[in-house]
C-alpha atoms as a PDB file:
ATOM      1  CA  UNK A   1      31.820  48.720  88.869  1.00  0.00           C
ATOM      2  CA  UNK A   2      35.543  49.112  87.526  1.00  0.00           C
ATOM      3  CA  UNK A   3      34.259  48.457  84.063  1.00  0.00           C
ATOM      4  CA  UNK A   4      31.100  50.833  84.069  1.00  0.00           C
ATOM      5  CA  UNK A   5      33.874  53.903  85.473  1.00  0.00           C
ATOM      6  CA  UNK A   6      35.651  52.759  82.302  1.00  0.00           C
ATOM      7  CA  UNK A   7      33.062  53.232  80.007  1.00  0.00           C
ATOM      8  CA  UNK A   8      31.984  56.465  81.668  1.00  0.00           C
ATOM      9  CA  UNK A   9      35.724  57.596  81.369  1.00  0.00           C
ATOM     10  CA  UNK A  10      35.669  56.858  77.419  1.00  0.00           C
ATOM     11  CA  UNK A  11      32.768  57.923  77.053  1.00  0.00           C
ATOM     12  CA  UNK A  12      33.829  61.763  78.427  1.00  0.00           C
ATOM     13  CA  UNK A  13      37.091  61.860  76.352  1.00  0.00           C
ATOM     14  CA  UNK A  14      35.290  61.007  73.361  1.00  0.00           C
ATOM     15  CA  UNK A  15      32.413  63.795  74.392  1.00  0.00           C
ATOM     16  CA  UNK A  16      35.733  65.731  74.785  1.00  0.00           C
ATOM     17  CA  UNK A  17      36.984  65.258  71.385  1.00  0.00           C
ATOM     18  CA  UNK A  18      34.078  65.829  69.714  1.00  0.00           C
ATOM     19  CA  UNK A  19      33.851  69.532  71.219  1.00  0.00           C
ATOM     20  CA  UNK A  20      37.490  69.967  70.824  1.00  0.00           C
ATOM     21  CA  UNK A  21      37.135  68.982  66.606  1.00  0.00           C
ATOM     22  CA  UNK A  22      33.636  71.168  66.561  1.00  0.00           C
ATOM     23  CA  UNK A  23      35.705  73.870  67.890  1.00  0.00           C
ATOM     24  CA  UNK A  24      38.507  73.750  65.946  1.00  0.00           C
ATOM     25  CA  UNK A  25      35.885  73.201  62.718  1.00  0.00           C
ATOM     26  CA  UNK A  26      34.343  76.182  63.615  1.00  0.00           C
ATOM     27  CA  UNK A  27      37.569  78.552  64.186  1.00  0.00           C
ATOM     28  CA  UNK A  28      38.544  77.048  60.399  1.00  0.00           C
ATOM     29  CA  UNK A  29      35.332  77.823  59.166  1.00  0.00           C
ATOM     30  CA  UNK A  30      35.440  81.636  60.396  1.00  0.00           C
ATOM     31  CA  UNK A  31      39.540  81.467  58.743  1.00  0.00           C
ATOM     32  CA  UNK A  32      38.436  80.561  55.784  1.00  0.00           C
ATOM     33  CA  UNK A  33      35.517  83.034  55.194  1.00  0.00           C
ATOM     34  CA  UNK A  34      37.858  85.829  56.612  1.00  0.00           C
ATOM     35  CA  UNK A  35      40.162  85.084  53.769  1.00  0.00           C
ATOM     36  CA  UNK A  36      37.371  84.886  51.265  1.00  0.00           C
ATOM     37  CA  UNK A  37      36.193  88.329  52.747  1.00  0.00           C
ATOM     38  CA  UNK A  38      39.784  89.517  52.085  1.00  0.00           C
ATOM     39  CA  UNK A  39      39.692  87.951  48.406  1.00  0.00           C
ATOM     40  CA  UNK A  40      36.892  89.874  48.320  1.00  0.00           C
ATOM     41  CA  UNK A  41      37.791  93.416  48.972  1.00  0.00           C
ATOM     42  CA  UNK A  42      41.273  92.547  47.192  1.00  0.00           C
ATOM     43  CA  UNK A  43      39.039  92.164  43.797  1.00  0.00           C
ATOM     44  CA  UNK A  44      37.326  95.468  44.486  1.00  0.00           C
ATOM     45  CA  UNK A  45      40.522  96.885  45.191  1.00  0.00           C
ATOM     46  CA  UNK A  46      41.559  95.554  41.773  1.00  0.00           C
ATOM     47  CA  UNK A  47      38.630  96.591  39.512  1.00  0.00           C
ATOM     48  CA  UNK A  48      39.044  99.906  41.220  1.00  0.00           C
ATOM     49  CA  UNK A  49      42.324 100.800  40.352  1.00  0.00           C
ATOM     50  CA  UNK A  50      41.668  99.539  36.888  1.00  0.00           C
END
């Protein structure tokens, strides 16, 4: 019985870390295409003022 609560236990943390990493993929992913947005714009800028 002690072993199977064991499992169960792992089994939750590793549930646990696999939300916590998709989370923290996902805020990354919307960093790095905010910064590629702001690239972006920056280049407009540029060719603008040119």
């Amino acid at each position: 019985m002690k072993a199977a609560v064991n499992v169960l236990r792992a089994y939750v943390s590793v549930d646990k870390v696999e939300e916590d990493v998709k989370v923290v993929s996902a805020v990354i992913q919307s960093d790095i295409n905010n910064v590629l947005e702001i690239r972006l714009k920056f280049c407009w800028i540029l060719l603008f003022l040119m």
